[in-house]
PDB file of N, CA and C in Angstrom:
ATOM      1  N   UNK A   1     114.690 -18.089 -80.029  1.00  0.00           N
ATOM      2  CA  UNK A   1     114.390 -17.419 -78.771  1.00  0.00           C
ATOM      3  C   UNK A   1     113.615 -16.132 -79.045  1.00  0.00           C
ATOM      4  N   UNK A   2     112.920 -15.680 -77.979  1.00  0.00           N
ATOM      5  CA  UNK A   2     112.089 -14.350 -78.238  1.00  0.00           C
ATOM      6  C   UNK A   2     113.023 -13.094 -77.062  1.00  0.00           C
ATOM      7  N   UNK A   3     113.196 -12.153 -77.774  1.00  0.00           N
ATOM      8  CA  UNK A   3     113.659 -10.751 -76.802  1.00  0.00           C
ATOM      9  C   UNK A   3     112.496 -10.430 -76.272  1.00  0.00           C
ATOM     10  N   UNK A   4     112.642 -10.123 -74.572  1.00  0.00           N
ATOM     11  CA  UNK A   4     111.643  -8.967 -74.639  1.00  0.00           C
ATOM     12  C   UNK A   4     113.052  -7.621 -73.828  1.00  0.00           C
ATOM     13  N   UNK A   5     112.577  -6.341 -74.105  1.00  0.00           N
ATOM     14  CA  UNK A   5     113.058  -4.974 -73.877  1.00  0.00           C
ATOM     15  C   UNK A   5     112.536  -5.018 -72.417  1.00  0.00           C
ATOM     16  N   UNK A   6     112.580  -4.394 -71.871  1.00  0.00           N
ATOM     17  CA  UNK A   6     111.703  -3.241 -71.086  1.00  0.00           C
ATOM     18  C   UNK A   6     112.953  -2.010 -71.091  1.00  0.00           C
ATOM     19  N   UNK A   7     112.204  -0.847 -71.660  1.00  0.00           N
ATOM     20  CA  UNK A   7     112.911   0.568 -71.827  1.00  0.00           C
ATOM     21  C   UNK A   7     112.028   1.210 -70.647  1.00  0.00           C
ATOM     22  N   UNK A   8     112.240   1.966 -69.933  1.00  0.00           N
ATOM     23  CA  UNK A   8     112.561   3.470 -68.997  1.00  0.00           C
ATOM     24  C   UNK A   8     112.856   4.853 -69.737  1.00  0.00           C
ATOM     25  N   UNK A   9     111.899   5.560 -69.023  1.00  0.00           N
ATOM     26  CA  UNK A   9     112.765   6.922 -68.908  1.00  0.00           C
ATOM     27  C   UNK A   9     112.200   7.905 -68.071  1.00  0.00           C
ATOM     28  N   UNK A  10     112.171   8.991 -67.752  1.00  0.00           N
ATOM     29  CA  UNK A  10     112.026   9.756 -66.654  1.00  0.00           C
ATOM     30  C   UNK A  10     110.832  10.000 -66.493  1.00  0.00           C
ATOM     31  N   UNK A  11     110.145   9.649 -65.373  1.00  0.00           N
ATOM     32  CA  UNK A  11     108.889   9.469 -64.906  1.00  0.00           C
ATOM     33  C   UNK A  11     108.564   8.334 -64.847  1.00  0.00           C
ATOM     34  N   UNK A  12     108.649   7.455 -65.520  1.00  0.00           N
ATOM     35  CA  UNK A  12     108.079   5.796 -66.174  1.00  0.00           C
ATOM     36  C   UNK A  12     108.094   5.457 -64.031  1.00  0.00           C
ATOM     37  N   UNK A  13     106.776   4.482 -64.331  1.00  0.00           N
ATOM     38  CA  UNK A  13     106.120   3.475 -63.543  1.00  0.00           C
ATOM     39  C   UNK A  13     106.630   2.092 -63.154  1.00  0.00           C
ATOM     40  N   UNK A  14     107.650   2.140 -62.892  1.00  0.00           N
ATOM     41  CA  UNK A  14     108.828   0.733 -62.784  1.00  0.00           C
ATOM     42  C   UNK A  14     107.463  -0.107 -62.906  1.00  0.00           C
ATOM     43  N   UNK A  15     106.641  -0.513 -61.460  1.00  0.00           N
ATOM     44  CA  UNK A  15     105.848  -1.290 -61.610  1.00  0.00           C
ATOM     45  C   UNK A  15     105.071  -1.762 -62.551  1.00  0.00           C
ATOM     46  N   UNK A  16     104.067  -0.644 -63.322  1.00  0.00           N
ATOM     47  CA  UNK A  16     103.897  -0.733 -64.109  1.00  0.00           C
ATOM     48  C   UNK A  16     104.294  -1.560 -65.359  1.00  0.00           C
ATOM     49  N   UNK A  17     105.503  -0.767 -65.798  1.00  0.00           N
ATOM     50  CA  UNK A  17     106.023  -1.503 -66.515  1.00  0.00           C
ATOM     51  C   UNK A  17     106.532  -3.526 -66.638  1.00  0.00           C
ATOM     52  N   UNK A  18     107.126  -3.501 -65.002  1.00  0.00           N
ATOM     53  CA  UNK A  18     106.957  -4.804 -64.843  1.00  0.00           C
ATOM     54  C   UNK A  18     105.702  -5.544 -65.185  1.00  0.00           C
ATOM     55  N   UNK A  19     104.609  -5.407 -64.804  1.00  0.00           N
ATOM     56  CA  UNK A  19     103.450  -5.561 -64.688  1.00  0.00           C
ATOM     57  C   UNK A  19     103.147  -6.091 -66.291  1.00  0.00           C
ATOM     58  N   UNK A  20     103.568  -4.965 -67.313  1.00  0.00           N
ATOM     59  CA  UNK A  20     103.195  -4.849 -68.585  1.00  0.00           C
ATOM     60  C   UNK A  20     103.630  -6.534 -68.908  1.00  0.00           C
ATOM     61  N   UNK A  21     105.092  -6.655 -68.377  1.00  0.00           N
ATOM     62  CA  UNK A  21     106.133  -7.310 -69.204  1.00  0.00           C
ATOM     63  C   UNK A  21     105.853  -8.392 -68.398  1.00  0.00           C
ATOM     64  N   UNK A  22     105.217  -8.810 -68.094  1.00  0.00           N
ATOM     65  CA  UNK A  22     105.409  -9.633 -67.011  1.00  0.00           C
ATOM     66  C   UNK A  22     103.706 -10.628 -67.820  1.00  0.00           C
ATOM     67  N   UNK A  23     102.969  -9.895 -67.835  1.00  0.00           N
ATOM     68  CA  UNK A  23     101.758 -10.225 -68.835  1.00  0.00           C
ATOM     69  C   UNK A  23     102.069 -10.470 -70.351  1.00  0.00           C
ATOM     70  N   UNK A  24     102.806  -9.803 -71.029  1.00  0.00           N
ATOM     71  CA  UNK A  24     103.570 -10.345 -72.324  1.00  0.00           C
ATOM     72  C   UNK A  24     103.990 -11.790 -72.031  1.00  0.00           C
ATOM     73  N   UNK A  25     105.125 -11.610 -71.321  1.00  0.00           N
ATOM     74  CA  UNK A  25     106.292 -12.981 -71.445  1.00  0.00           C
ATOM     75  C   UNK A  25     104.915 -13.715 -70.906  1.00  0.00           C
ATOM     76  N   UNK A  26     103.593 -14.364 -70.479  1.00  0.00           N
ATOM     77  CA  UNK A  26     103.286 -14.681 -69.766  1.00  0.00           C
ATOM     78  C   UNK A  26     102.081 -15.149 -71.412  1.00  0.00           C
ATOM     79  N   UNK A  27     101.978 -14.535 -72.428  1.00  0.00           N
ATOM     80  CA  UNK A  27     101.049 -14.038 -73.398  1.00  0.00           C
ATOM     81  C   UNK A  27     102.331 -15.108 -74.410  1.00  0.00           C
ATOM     82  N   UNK A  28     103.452 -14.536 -74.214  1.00  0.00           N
ATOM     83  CA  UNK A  28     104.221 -15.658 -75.436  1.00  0.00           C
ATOM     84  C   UNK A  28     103.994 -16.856 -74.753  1.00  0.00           C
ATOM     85  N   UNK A  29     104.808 -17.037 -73.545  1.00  0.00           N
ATOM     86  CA  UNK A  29     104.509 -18.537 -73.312  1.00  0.00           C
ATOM     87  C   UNK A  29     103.419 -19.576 -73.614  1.00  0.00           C
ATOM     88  N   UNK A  30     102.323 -19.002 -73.650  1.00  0.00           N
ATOM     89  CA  UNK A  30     100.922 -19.777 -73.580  1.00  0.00           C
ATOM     90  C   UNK A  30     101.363 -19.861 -75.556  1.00  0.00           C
ATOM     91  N   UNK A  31     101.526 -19.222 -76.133  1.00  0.00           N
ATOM     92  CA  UNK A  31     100.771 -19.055 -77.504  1.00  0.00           C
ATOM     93  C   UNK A  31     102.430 -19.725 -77.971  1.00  0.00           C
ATOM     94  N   UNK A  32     103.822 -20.219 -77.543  1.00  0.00           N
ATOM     95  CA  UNK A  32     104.749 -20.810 -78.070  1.00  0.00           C
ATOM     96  C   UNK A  32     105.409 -21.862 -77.293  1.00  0.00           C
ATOM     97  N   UNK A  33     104.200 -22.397 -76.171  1.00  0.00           N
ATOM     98  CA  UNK A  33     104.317 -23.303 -75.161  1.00  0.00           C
ATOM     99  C   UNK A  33     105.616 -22.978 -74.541  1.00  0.00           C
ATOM    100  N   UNK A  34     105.643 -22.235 -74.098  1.00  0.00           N
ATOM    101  CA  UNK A  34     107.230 -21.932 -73.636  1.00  0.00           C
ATOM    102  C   UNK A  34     107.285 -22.032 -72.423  1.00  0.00           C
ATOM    103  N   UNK A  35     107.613 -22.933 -71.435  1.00  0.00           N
ATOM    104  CA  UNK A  35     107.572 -23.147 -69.758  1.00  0.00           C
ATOM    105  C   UNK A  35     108.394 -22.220 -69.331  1.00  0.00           C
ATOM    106  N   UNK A  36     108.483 -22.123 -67.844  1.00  0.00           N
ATOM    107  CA  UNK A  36     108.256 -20.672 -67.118  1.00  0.00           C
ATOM    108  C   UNK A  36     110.130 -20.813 -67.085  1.00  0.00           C
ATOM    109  N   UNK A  37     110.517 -22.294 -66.614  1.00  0.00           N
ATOM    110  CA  UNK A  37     111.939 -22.494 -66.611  1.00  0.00           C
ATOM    111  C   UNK A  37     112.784 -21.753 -67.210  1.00  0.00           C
ATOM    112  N   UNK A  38     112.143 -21.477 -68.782  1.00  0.00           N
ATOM    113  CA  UNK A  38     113.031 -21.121 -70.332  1.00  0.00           C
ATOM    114  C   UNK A  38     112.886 -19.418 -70.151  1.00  0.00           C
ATOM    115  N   UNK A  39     112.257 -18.891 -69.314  1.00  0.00           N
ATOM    116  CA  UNK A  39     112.107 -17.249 -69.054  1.00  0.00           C
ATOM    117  C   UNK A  39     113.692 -16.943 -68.005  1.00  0.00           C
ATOM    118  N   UNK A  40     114.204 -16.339 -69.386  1.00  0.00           N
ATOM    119  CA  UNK A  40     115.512 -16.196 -68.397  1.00  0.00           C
ATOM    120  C   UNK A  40     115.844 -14.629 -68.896  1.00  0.00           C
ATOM    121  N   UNK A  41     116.452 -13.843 -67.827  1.00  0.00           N
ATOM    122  CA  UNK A  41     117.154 -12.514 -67.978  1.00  0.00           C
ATOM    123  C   UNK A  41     118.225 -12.602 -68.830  1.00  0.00           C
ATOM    124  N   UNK A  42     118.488 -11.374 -69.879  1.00  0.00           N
ATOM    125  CA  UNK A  42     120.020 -10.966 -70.516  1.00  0.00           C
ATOM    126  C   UNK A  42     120.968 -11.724 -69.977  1.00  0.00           C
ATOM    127  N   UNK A  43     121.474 -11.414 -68.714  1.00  0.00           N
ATOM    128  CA  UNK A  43     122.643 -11.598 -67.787  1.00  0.00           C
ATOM    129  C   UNK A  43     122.467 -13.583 -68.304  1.00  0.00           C
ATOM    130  N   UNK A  44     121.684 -14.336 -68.762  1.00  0.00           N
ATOM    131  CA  UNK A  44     122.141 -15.702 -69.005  1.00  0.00           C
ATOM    132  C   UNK A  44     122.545 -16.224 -69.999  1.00  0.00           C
ATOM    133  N   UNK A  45     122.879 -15.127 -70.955  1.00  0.00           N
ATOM    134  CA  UNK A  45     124.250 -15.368 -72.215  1.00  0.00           C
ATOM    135  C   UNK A  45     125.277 -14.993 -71.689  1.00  0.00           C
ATOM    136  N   UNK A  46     126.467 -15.626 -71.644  1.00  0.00           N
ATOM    137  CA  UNK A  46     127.580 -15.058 -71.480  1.00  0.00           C
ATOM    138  C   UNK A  46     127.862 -14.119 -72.926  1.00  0.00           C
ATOM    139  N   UNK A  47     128.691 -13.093 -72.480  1.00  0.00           N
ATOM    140  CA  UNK A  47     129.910 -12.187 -73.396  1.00  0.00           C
ATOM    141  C   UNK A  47     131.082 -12.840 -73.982  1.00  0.00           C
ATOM    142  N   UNK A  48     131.252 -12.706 -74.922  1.00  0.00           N
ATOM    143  CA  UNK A  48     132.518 -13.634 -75.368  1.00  0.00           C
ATOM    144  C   UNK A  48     133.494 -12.569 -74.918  1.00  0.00           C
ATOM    145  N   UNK A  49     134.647 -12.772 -74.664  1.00  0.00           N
ATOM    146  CA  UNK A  49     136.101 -11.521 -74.312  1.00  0.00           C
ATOM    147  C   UNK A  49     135.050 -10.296 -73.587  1.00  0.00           C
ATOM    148  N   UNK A  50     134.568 -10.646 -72.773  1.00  0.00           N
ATOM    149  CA  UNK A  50     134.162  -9.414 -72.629  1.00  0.00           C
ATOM    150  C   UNK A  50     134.274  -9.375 -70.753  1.00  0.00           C
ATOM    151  N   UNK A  51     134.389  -8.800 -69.694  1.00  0.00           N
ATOM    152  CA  UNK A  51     134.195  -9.004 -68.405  1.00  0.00           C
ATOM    153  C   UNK A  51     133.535  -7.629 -67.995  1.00  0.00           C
ATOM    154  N   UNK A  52     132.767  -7.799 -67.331  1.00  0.00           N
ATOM    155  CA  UNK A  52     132.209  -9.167 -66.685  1.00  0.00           C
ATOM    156  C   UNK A  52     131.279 -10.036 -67.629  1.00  0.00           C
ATOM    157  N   UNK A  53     131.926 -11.273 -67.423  1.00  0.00           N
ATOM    158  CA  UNK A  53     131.371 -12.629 -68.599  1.00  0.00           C
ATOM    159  C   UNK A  53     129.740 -12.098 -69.016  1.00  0.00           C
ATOM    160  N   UNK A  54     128.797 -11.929 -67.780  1.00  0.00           N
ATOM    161  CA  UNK A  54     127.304 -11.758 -67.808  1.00  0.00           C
ATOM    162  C   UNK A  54     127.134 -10.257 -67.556  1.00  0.00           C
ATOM    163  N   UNK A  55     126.288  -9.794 -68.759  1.00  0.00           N
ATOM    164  CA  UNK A  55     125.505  -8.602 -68.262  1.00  0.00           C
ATOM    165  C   UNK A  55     124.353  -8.489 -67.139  1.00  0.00           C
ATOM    166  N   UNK A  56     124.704  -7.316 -66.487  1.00  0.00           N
ATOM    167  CA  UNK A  56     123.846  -6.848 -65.538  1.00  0.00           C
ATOM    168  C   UNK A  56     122.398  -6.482 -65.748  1.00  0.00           C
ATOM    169  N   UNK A  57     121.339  -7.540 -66.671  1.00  0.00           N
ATOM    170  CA  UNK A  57     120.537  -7.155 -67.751  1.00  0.00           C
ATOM    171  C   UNK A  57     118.921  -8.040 -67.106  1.00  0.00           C
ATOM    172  N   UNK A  58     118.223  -7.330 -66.563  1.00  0.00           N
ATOM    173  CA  UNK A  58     117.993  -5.772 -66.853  1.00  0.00           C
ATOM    174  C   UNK A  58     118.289  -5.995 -64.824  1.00  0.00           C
ATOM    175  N   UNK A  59     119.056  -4.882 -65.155  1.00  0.00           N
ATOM    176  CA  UNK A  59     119.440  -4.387 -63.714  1.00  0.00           C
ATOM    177  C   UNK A  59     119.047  -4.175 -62.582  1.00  0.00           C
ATOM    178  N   UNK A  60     117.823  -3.822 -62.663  1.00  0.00           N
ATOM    179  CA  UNK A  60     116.523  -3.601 -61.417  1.00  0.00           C
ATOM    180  C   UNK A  60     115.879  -5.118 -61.067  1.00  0.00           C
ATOM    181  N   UNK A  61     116.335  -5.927 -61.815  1.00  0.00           N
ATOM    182  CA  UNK A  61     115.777  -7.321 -61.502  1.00  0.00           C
ATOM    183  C   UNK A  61     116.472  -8.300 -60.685  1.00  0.00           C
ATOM    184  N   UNK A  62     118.376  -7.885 -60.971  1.00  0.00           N
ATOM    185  CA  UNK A  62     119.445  -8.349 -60.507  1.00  0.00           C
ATOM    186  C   UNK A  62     119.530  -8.147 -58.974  1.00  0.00           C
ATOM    187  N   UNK A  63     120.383  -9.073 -58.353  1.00  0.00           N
ATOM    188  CA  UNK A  63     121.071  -9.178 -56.529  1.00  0.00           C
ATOM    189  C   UNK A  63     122.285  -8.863 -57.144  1.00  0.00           C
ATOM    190  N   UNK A  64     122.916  -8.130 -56.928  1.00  0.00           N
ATOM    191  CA  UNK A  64     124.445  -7.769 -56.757  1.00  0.00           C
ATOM    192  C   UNK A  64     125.069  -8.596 -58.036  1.00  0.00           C
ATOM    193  N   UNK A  65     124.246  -7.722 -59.253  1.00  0.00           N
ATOM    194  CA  UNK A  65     124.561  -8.439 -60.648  1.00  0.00           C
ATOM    195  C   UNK A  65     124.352  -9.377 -61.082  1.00  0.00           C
ATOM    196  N   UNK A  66     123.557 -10.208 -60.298  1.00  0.00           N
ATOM    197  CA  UNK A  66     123.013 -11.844 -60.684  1.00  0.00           C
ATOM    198  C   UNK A  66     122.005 -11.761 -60.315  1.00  0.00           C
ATOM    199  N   UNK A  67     120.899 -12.992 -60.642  1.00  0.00           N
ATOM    200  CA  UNK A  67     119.723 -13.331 -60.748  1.00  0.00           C
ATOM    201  C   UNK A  67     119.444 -13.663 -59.454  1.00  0.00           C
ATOM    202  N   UNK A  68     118.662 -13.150 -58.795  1.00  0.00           N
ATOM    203  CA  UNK A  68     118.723 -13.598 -57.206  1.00  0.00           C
ATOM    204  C   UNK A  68     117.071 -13.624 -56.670  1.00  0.00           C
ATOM    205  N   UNK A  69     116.612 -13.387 -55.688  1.00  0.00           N
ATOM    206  CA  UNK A  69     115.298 -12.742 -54.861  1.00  0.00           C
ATOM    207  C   UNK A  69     114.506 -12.253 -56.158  1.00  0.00           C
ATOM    208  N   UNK A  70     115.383 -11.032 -56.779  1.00  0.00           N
ATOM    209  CA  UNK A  70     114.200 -10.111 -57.323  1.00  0.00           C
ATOM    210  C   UNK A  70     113.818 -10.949 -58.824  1.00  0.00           C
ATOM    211  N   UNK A  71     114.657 -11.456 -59.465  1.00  0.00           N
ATOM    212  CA  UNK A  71     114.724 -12.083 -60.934  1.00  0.00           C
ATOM    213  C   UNK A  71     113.462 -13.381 -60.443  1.00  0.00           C
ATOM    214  N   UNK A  72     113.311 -13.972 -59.124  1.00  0.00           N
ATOM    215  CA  UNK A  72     112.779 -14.912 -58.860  1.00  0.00           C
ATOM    216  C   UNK A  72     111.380 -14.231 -58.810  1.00  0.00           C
ATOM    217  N   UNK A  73     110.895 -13.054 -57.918  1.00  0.00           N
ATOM    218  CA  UNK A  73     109.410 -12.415 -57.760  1.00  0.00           C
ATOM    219  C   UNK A  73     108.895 -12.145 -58.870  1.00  0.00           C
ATOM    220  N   UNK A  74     109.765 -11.231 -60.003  1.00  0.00           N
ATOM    221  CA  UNK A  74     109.715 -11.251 -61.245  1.00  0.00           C
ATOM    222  C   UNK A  74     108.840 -12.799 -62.220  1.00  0.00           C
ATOM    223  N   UNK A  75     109.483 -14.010 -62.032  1.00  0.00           N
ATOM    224  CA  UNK A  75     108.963 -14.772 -62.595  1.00  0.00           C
ATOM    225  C   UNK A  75     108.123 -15.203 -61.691  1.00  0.00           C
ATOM    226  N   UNK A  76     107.545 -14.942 -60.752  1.00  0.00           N
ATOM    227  CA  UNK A  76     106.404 -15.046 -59.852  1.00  0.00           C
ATOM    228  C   UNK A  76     104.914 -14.041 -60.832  1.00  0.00           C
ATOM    229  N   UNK A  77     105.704 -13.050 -60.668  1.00  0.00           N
ATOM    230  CA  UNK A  77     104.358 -12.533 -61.421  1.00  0.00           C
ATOM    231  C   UNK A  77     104.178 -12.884 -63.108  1.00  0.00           C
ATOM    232  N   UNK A  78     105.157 -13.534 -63.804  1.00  0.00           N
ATOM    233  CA  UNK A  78     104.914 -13.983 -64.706  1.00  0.00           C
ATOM    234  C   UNK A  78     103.935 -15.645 -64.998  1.00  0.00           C
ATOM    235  N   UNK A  79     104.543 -15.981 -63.568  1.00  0.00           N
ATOM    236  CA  UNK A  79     103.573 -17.033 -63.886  1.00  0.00           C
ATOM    237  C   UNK A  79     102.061 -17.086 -63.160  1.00  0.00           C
ATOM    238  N   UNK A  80     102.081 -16.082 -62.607  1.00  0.00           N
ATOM    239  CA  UNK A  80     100.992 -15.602 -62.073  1.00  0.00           C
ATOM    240  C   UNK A  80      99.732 -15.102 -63.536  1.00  0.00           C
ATOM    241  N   UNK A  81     100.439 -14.548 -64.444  1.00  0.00           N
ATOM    242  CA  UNK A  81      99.680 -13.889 -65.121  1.00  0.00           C
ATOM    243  C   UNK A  81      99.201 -15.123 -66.275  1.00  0.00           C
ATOM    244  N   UNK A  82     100.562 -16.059 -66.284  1.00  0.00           N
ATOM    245  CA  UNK A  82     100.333 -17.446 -67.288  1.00  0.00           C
ATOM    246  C   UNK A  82      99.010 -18.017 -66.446  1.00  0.00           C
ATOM    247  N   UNK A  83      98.902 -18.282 -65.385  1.00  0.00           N
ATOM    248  CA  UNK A  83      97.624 -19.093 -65.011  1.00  0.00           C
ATOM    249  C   UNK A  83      96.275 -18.459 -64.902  1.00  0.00           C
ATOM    250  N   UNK A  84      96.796 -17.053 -65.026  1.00  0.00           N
ATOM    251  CA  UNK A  84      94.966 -16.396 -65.357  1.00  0.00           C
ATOM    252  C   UNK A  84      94.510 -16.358 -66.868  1.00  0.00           C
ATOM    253  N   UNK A  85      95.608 -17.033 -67.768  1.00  0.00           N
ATOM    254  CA  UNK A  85      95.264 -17.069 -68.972  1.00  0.00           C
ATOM    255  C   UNK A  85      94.717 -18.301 -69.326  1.00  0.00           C
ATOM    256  N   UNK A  86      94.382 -19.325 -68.237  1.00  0.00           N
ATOM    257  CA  UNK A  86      93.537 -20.273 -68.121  1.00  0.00           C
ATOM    258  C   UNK A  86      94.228 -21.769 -69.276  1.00  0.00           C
TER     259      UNK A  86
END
């Protein structure tokens, strides 16, 4: 599997940054054939002994700690950026 981060800190360009990461994951896929399905947030490993089972990861992407609306627009613009890579 491949990590990607996205780090913050005071001032940072949320959008932006999405934007960045969103063109990466979009840059691996093409170059490790990786379909859009297999682009999944932190929060889809579980924690062993740990509760809550799933991290809240990355948080600004999450509905009320799960993958919801925003985790979905998110891979909207990822695959947005996969099909301008022709």
């Amino acid at each position: 599997s491949i990590g990607i981060e996205m780090c913050e800190h005071r001032g940072n360009n949320r959008e932006a940054t999405l934007n960045r990461t969103a063109k990466l994951a979009a840059v691996l896929m093409k170059k490790n054939d990786i379909p859009l399905r297999n682009v999944v947030p932190h929060y889809h490993w579980p924690r062993r002994g740990r509760n809550p089972a799933n991290k809240n990861c990355p948080h600004f992407l999450m509905d009320n700690g799960r993958p919801g609306g925003k985790w979905r627009t998110f891979l909207n613009r990822v695959n947005y950026q996969y099909r301008r890579l022709g």
